[in-house]
C-alpha atoms as a PDB file:
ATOM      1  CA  UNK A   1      -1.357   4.806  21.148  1.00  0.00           C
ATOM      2  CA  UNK A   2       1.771   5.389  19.257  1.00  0.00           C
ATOM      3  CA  UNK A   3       3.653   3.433  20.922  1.00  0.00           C
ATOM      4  CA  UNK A   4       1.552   0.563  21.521  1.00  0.00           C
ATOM      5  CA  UNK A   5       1.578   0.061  17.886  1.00  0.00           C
ATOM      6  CA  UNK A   6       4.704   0.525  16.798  1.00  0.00           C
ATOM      7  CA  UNK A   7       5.224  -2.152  19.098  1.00  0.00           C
ATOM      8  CA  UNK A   8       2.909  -4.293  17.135  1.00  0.00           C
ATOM      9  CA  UNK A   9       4.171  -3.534  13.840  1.00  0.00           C
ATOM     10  CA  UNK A  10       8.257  -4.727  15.687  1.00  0.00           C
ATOM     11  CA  UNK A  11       6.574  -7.642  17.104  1.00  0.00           C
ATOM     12  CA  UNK A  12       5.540  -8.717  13.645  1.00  0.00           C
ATOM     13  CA  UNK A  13       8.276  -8.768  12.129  1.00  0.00           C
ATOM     14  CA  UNK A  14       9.657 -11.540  15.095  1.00  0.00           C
ATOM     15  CA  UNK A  15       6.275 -13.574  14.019  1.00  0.00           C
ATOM     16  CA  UNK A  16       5.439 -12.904  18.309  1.00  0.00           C
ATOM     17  CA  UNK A  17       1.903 -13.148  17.330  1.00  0.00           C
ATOM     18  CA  UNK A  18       0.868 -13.339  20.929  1.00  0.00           C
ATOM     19  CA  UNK A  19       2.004 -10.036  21.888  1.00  0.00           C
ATOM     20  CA  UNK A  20       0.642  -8.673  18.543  1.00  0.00           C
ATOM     21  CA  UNK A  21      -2.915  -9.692  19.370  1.00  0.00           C
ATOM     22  CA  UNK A  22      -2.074  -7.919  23.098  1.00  0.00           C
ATOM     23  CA  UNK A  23      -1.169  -5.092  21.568  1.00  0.00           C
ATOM     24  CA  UNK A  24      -3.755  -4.319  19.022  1.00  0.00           C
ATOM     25  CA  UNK A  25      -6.119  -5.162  21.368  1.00  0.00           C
ATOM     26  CA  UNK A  26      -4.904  -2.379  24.052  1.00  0.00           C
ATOM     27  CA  UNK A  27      -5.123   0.123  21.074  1.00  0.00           C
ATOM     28  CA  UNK A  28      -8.504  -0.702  20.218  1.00  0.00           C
ATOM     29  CA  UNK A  29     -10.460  -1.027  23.566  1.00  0.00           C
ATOM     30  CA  UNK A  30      -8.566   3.129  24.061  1.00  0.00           C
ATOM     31  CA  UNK A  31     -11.656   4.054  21.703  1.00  0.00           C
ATOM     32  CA  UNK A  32      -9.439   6.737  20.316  1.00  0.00           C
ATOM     33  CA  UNK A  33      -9.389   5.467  16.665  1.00  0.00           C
ATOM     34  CA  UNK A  34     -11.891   4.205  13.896  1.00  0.00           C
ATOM     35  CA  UNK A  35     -11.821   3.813  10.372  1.00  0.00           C
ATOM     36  CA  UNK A  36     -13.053   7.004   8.762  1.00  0.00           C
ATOM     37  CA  UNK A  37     -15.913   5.685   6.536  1.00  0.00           C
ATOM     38  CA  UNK A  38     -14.733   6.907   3.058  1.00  0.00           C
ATOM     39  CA  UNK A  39     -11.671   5.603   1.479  1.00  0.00           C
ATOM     40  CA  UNK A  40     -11.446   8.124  -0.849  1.00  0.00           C
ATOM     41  CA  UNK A  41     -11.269  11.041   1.540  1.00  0.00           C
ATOM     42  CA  UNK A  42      -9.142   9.687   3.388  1.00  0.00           C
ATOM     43  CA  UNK A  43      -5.735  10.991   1.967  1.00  0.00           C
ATOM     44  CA  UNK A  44      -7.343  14.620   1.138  1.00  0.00           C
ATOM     45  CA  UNK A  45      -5.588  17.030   2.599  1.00  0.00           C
ATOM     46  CA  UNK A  46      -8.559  18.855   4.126  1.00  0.00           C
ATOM     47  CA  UNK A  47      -8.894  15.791   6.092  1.00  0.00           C
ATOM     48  CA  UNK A  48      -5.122  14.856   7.647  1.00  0.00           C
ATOM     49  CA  UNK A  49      -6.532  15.022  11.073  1.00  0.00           C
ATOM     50  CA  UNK A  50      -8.805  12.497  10.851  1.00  0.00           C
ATOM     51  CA  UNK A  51      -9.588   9.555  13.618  1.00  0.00           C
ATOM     52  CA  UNK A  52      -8.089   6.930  11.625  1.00  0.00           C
ATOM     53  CA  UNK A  53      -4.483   8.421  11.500  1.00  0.00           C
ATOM     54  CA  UNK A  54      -2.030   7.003  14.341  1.00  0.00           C
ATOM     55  CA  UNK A  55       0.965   8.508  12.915  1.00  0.00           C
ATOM     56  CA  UNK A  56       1.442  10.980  10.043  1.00  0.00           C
ATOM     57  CA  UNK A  57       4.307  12.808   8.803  1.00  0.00           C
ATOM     58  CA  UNK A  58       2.106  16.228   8.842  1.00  0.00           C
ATOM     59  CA  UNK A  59       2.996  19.670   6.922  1.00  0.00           C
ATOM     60  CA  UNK A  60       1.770  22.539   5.946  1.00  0.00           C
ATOM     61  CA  UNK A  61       1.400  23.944   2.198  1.00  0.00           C
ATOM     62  CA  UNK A  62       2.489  27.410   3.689  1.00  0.00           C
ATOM     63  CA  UNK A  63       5.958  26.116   5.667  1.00  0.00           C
ATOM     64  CA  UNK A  64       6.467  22.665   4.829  1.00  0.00           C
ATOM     65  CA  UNK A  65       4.564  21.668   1.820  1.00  0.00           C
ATOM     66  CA  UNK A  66       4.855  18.158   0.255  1.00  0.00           C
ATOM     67  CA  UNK A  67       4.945  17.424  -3.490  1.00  0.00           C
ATOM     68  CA  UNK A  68       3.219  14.299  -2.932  1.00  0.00           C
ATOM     69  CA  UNK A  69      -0.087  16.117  -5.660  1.00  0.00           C
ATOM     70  CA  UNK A  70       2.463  16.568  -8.281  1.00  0.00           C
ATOM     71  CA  UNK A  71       3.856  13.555  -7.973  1.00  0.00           C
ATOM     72  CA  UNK A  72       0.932  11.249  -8.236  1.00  0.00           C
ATOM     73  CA  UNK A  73      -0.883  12.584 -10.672  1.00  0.00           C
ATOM     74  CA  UNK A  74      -0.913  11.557 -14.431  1.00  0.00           C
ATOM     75  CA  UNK A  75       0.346  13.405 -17.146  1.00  0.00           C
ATOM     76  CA  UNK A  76      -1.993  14.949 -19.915  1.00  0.00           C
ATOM     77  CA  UNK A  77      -5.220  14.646 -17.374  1.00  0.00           C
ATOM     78  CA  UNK A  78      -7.467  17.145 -18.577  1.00  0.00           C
ATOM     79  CA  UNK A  79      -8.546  17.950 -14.628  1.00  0.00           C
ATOM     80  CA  UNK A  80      -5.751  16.792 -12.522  1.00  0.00           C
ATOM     81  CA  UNK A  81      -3.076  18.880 -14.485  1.00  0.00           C
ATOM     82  CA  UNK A  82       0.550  19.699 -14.563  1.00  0.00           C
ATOM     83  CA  UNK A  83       1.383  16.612 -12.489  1.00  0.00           C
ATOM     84  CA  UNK A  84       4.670  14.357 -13.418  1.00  0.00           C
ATOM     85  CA  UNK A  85       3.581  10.681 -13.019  1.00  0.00           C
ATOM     86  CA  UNK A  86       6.410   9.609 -11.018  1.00  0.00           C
ATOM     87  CA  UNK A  87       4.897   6.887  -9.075  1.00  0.00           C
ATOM     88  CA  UNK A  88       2.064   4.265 -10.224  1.00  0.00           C
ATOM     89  CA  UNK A  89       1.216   1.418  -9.820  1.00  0.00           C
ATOM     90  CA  UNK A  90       1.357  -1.995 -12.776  1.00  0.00           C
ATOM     91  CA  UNK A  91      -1.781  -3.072 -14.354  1.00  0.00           C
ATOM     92  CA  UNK A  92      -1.115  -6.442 -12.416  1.00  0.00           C
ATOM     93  CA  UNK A  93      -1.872  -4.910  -9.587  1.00  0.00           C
ATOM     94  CA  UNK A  94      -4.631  -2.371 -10.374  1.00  0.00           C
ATOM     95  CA  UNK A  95      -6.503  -5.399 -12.743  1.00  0.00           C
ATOM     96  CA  UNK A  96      -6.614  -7.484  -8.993  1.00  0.00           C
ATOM     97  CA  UNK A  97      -9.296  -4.765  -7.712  1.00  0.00           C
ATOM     98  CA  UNK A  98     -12.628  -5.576  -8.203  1.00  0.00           C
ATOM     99  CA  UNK A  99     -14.812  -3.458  -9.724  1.00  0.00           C
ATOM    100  CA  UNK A 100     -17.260  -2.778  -6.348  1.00  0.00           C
ATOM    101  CA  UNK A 101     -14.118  -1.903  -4.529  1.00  0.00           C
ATOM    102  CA  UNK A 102     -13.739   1.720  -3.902  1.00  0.00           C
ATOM    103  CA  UNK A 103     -10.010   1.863  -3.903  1.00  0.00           C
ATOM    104  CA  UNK A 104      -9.953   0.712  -7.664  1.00  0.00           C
ATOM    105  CA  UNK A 105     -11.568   4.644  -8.573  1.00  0.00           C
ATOM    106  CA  UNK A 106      -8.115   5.473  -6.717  1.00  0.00           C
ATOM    107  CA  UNK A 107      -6.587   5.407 -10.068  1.00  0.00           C
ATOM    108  CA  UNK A 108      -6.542   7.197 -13.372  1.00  0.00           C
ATOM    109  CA  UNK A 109      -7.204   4.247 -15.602  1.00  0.00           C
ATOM    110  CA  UNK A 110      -8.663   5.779 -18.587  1.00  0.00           C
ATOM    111  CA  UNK A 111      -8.790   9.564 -19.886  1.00  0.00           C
ATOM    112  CA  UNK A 112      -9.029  11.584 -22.821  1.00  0.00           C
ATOM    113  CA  UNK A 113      -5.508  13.438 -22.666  1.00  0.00           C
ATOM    114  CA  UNK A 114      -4.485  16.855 -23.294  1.00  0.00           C
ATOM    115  CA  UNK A 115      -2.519  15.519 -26.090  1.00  0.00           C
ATOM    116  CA  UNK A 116      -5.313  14.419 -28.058  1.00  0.00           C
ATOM    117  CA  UNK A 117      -5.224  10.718 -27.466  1.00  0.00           C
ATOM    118  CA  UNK A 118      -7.266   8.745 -25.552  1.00  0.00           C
ATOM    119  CA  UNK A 119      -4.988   6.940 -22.885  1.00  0.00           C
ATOM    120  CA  UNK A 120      -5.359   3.270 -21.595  1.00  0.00           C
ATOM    121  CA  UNK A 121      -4.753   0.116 -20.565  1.00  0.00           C
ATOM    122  CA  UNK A 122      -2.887  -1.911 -23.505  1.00  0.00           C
ATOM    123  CA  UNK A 123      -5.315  -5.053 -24.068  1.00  0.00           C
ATOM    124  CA  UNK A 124      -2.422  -7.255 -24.067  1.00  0.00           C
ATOM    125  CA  UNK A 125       1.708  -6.904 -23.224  1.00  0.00           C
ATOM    126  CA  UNK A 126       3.761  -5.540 -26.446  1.00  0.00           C
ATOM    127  CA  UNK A 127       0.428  -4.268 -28.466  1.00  0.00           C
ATOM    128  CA  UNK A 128       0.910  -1.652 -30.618  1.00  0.00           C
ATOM    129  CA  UNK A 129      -2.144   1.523 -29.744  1.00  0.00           C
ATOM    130  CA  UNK A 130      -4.289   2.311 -33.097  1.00  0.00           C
ATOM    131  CA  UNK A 131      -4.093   5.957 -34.125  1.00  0.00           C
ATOM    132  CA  UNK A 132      -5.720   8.168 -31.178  1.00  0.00           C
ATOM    133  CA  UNK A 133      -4.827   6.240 -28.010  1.00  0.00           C
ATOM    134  CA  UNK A 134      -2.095   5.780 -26.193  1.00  0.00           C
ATOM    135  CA  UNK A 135      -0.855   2.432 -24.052  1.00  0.00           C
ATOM    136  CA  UNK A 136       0.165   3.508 -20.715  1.00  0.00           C
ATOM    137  CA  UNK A 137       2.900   1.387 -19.141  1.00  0.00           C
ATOM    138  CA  UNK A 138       1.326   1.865 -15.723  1.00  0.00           C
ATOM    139  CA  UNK A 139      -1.463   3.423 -14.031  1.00  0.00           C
ATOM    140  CA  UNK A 140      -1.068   6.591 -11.953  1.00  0.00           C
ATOM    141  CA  UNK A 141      -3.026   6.752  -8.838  1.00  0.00           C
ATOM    142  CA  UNK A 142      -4.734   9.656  -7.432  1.00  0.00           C
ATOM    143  CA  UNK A 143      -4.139   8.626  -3.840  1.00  0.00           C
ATOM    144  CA  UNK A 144      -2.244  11.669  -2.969  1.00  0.00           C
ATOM    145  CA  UNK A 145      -3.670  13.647  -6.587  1.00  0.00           C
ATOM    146  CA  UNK A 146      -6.274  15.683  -4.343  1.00  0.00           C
ATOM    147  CA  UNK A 147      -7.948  17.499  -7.469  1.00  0.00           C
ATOM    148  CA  UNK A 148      -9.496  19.742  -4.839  1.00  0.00           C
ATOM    149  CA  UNK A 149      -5.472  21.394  -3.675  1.00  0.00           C
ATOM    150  CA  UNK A 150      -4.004  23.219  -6.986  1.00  0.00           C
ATOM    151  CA  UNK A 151      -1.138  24.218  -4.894  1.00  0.00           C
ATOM    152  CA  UNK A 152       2.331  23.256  -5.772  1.00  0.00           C
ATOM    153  CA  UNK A 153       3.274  22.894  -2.746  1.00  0.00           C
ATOM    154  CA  UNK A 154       0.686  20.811  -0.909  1.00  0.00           C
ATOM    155  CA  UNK A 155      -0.356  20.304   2.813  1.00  0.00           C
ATOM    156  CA  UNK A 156      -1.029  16.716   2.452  1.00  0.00           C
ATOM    157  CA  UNK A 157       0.301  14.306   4.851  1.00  0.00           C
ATOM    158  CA  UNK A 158       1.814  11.120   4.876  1.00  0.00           C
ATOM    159  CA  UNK A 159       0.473   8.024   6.637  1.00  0.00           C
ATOM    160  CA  UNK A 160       2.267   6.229   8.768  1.00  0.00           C
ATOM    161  CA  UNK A 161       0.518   4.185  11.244  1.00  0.00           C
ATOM    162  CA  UNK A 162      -3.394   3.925  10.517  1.00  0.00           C
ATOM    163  CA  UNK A 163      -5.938   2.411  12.253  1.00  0.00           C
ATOM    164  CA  UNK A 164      -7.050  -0.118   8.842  1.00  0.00           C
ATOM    165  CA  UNK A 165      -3.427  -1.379   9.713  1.00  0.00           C
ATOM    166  CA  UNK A 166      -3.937  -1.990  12.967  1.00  0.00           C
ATOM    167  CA  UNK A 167      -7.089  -4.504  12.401  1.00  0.00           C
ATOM    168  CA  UNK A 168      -5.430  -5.884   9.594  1.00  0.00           C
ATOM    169  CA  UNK A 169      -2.605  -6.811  11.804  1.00  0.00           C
ATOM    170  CA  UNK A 170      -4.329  -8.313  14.385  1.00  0.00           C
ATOM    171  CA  UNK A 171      -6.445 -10.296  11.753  1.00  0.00           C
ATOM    172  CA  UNK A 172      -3.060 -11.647  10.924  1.00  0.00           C
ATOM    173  CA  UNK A 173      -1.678 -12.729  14.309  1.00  0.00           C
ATOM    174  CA  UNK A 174      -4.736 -14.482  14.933  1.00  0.00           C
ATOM    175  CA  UNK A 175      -4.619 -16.734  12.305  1.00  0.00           C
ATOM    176  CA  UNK A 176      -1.518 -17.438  12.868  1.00  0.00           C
ATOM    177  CA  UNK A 177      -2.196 -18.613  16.322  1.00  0.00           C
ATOM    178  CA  UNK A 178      -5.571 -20.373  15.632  1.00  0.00           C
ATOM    179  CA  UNK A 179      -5.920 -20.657  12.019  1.00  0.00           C
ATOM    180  CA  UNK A 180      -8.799 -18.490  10.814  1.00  0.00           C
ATOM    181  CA  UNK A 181     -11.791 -17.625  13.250  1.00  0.00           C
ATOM    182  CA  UNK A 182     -14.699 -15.454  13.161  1.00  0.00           C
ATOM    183  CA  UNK A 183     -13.023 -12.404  14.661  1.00  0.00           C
ATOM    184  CA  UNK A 184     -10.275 -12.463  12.167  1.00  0.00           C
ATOM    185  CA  UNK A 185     -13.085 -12.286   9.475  1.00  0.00           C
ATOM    186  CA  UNK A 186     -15.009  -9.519  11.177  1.00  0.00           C
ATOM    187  CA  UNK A 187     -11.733  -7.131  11.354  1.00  0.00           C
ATOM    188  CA  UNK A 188     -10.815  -8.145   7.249  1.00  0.00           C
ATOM    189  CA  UNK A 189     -14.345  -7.414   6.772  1.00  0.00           C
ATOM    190  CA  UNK A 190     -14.697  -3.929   8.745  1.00  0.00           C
ATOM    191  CA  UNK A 191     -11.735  -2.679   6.157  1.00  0.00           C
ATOM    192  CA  UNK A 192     -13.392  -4.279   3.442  1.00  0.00           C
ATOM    193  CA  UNK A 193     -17.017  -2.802   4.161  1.00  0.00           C
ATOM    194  CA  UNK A 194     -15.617   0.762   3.974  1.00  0.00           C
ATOM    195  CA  UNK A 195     -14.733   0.498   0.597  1.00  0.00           C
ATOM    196  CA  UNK A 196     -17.747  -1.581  -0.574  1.00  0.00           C
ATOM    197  CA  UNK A 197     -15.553  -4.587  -1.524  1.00  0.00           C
ATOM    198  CA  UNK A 198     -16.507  -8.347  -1.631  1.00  0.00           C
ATOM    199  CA  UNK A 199     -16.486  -9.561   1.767  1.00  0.00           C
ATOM    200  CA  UNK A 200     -14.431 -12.873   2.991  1.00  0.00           C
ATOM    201  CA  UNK A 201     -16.494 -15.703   4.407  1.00  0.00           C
ATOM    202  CA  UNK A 202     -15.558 -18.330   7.031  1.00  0.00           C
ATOM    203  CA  UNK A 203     -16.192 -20.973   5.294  1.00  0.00           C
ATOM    204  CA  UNK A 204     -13.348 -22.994   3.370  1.00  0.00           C
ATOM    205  CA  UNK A 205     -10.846 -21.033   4.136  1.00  0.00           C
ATOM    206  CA  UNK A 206      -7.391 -22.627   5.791  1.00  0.00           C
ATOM    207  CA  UNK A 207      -4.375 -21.381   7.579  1.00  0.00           C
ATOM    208  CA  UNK A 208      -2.722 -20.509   4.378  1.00  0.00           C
ATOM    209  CA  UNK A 209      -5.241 -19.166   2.162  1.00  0.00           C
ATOM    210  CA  UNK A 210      -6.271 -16.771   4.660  1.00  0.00           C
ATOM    211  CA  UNK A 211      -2.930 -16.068   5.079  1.00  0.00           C
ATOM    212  CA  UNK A 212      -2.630 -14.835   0.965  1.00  0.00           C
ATOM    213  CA  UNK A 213      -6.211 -13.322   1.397  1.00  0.00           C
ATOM    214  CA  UNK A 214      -4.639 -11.338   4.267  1.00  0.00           C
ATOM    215  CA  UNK A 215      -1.711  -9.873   2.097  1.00  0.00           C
ATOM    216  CA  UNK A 216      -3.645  -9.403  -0.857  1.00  0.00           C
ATOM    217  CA  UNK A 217      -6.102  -6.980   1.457  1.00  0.00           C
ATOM    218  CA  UNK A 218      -2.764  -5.254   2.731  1.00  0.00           C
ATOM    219  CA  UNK A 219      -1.771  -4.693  -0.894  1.00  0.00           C
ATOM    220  CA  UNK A 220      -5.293  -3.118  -1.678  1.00  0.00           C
ATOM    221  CA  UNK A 221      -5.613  -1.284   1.641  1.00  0.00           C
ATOM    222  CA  UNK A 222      -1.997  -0.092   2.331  1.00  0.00           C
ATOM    223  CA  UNK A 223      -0.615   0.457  -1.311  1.00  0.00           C
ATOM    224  CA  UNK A 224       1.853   3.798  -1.371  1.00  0.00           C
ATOM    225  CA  UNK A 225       1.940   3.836   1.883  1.00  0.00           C
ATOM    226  CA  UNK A 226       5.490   2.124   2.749  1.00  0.00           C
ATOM    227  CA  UNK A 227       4.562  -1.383   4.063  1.00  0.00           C
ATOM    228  CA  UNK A 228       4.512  -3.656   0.918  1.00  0.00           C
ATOM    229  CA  UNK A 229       7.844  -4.867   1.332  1.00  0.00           C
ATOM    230  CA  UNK A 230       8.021  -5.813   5.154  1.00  0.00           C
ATOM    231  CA  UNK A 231       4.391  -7.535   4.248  1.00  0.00           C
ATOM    232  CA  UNK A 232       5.862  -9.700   1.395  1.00  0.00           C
ATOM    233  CA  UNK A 233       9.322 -10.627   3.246  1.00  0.00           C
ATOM    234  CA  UNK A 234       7.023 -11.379   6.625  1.00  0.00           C
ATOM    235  CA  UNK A 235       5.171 -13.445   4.479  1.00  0.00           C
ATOM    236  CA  UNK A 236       8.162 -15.334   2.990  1.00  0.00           C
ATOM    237  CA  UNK A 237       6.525 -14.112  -0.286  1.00  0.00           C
ATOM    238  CA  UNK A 238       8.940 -10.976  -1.199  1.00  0.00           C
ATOM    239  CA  UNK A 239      11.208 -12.843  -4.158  1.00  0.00           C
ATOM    240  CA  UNK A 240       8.204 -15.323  -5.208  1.00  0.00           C
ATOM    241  CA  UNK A 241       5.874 -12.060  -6.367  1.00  0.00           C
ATOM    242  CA  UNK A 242       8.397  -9.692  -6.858  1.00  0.00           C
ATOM    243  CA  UNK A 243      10.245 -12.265  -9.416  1.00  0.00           C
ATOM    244  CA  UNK A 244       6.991 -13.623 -10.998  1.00  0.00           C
ATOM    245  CA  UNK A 245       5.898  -9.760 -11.983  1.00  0.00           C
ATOM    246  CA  UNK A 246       9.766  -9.336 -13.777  1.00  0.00           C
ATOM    247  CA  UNK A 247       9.564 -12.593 -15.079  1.00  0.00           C
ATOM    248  CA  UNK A 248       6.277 -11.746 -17.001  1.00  0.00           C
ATOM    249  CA  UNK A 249       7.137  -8.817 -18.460  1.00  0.00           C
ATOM    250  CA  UNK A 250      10.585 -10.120 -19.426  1.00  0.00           C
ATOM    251  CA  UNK A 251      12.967  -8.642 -17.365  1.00  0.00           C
ATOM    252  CA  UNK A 252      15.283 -10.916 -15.369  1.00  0.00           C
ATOM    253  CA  UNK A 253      14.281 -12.131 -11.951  1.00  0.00           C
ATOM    254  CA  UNK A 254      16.032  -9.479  -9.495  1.00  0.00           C
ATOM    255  CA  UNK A 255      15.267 -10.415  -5.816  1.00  0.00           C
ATOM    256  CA  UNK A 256      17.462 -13.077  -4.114  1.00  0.00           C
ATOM    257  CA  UNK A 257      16.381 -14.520  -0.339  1.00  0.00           C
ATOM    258  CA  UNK A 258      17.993 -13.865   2.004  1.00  0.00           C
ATOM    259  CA  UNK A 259      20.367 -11.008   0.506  1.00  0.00           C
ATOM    260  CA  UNK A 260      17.730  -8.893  -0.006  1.00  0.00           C
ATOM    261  CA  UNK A 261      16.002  -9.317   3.219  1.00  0.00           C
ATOM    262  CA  UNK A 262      18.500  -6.708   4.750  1.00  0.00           C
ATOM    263  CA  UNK A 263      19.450  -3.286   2.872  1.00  0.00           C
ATOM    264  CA  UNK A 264      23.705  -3.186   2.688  1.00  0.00           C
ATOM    265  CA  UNK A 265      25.646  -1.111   5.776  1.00  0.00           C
ATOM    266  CA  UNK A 266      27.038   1.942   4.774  1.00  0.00           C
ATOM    267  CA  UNK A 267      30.108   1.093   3.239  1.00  0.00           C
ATOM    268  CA  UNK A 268      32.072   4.363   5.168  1.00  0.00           C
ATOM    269  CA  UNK A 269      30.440   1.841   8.372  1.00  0.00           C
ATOM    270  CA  UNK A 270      31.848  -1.232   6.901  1.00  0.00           C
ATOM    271  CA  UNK A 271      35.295   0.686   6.767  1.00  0.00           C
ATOM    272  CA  UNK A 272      35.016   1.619  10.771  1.00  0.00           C
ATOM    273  CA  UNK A 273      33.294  -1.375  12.224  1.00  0.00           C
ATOM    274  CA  UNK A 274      34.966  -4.588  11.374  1.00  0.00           C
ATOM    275  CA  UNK A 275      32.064  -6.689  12.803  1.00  0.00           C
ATOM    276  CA  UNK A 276      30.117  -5.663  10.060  1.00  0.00           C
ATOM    277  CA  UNK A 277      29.986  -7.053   6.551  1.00  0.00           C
ATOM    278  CA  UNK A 278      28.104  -6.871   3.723  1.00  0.00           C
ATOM    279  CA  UNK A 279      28.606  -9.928   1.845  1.00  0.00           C
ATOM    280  CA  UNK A 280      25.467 -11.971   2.623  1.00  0.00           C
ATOM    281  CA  UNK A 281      23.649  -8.712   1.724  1.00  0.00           C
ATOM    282  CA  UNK A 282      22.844  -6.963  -1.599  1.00  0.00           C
END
């Protein structure tokens, strides 16, 4: 199962969207896998066995603990405490949700802080928070912040290859091949459904625009867990949305096509290998 796809997620990248939909469909006619119905037990770590995970990086809190709790957590949460905020998402991103979706509770949008102030979303960029609140710059998710694991060392794993993915990928090759069909719908639909979003319908929908309703669901579905950027550069849409975001919030546009499709060589390879070179690369 492994294997098989792995060798999906390689053929994507090629755009060989033929041996994709081979692929994902020899995974899912082995009956091993389906989505586990609640999004937001999915990531618990009383749950890392579950029949939706391919792949995981698994430990153990008692040998090989994670940090991934501390991590993801907020800072000043009354509940999830002592956690560091180091990884969050922008309210670009979190405002796309809608509100039905269960993924958008994956976050800590709003909370009365240990510090006394009630922290939020800013109602517009570069306002100034009346006395009591606080702006936050970003919105911490609580993914990986299982409020039901105190330990500081945590058990939880990390996703690699899920089952979601799978269906989303195979959603993907096949409108690529035929434009979009009824079967691509169903699988975008069966990831939806678990998390009570708005469904996609047939109707109206081209090449293209299922094509940017496809990555948007990967962004929802998949975010923190490592595939964002192969998504957006598969999608030829990695400097477009990656500059528009830095753009908006003033910051000079930072991605360049095609040096930044490829991460740089090692330099101390560079020095032994001649061949290589890292001059169209940044």
């Amino acid at each position: 199962m492994l294997a098989l796809t792995l060798l999906a997620k390689l053929y994507m990248r090629s755009h060989d969207w033929q041996k994709v939909v081979t692929l994902t469909q020899q995974v899912m006619a082995l009956n091993e896998y389906s989505l586990y119905p609640s999004y937001l037990g999915l990531f618990k770590e009383s749950n890392k066995w579950c029949s939706e995970n391919i792949f995981s990086s698994l430990s153990d809190a008692n040998t090989n603990g994670t940090e991934l709790l501390n991590h993801f957590g907020p800072i000043d949460h009354p509940v999830v405490q002592n956690r560091w905020q180091y990884y969050t998402v922008n309210w670009d991103f979190y405002n796309t949700f809608g509100d039905e979706d269960d993924r958008k509770k994956c976050f800590f949008p709003e909370f009365m802080g240990t510090d006394g102030l009630l922290h939020k979303q800013a109602p517009s960029l570069g306002a100034q928070p009346p006395a009591g609140e606080f702006y936050m710059p970003d919105v911490s998710t609580r993914k990986y912040a299982d409020d039901e694991t105190t330990t500081y060392y945590d058990g939880h794993s990390v996703n690699i290859l899920r089952y979601a993915d799978v269906l989303l990928s195979r959603a993907e090759a096949l409108n690529e091949i035929n434009g979009p069909t009824a079967e691509a719908i169903n699988l975008i639909n069966q990831v939806k459904g678990r998390s009570h979003a708005k469904l996609l319908v047939l109707t109206g929908l081209t090449k293209e625009s299922l094509r940017d309703a496809i990555l948007q669901e990967r962004g929802w579905e998949l975010f923190y867990e490592g595939k964002r950027r192969a998504d957006l550069i598969r999608m030829n849409k990695y400097d477009v949305l990656v500059n528009a975001y830095h753009l908006r919030v003033g910051e000079a546009a930072q991605i360049k096509m095609p040096q930044n499709k490829y991460y740089t060589y090692p330099q101390s390879q560079v020095n032994l290998n001649p061949k290589l070179s890292n001059a169209d690369r940044q």
